[in-house]
Protein backbone atom coordinates (compact mmCIF):
# COMPACT_ATOMS: atom_id res chain seq x y z
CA UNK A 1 0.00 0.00 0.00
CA UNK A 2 1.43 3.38 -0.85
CA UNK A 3 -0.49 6.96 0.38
CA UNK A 4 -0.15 10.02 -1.44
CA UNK A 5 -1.10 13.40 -1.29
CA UNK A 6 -4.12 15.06 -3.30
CA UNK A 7 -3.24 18.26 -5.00
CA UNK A 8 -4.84 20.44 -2.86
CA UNK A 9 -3.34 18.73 0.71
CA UNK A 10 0.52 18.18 -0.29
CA UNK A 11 1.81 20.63 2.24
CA UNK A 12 1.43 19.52 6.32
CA UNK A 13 1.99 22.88 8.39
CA UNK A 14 4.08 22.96 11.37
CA UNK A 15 2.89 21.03 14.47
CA UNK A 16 0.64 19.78 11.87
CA UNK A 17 -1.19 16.25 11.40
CA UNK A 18 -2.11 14.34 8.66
CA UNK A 19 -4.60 10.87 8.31
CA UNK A 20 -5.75 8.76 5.95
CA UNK A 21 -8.27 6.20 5.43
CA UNK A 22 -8.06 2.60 4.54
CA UNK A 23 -10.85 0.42 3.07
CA UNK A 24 -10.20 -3.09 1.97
CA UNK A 25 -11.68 -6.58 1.41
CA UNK A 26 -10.45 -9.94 1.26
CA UNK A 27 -11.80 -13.29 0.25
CA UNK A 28 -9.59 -16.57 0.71
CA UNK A 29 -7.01 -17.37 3.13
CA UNK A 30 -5.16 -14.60 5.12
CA UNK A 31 -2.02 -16.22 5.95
CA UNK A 32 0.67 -14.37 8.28
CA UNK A 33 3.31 -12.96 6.02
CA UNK A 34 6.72 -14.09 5.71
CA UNK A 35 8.29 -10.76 5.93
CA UNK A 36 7.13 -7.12 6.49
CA UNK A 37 8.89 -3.79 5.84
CA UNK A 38 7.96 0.17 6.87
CA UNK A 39 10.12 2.97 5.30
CA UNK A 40 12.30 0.38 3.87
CA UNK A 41 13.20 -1.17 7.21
CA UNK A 42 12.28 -4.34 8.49
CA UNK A 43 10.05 -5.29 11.19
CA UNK A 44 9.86 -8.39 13.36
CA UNK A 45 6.69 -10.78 12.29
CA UNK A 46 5.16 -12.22 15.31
């Protein structure tokens, strides 16, 4: 999954926040993954 800015909300001001919304289905198995990275670093599957 990758989040992106609209045009109109690319800039966060200072002591800002930003959020955004996830919908999603799935149909079949959900197996736990083998591996799992955020901002290119890997995290620990458990």
């Amino acid at each position: 999954m990758t989040a992106t800015n609209a045009g109109w909300n690319g800039t966060i001001a200072p002591n800002g926040t930003a959020a955004f919304g996830f919908t999603a289905s799935w149909t079949g198995t959900n197996a736990k993954p083998t591996a799992f990275t955020l901002n290119n670093a890997s995290c620990t599957v458990a």
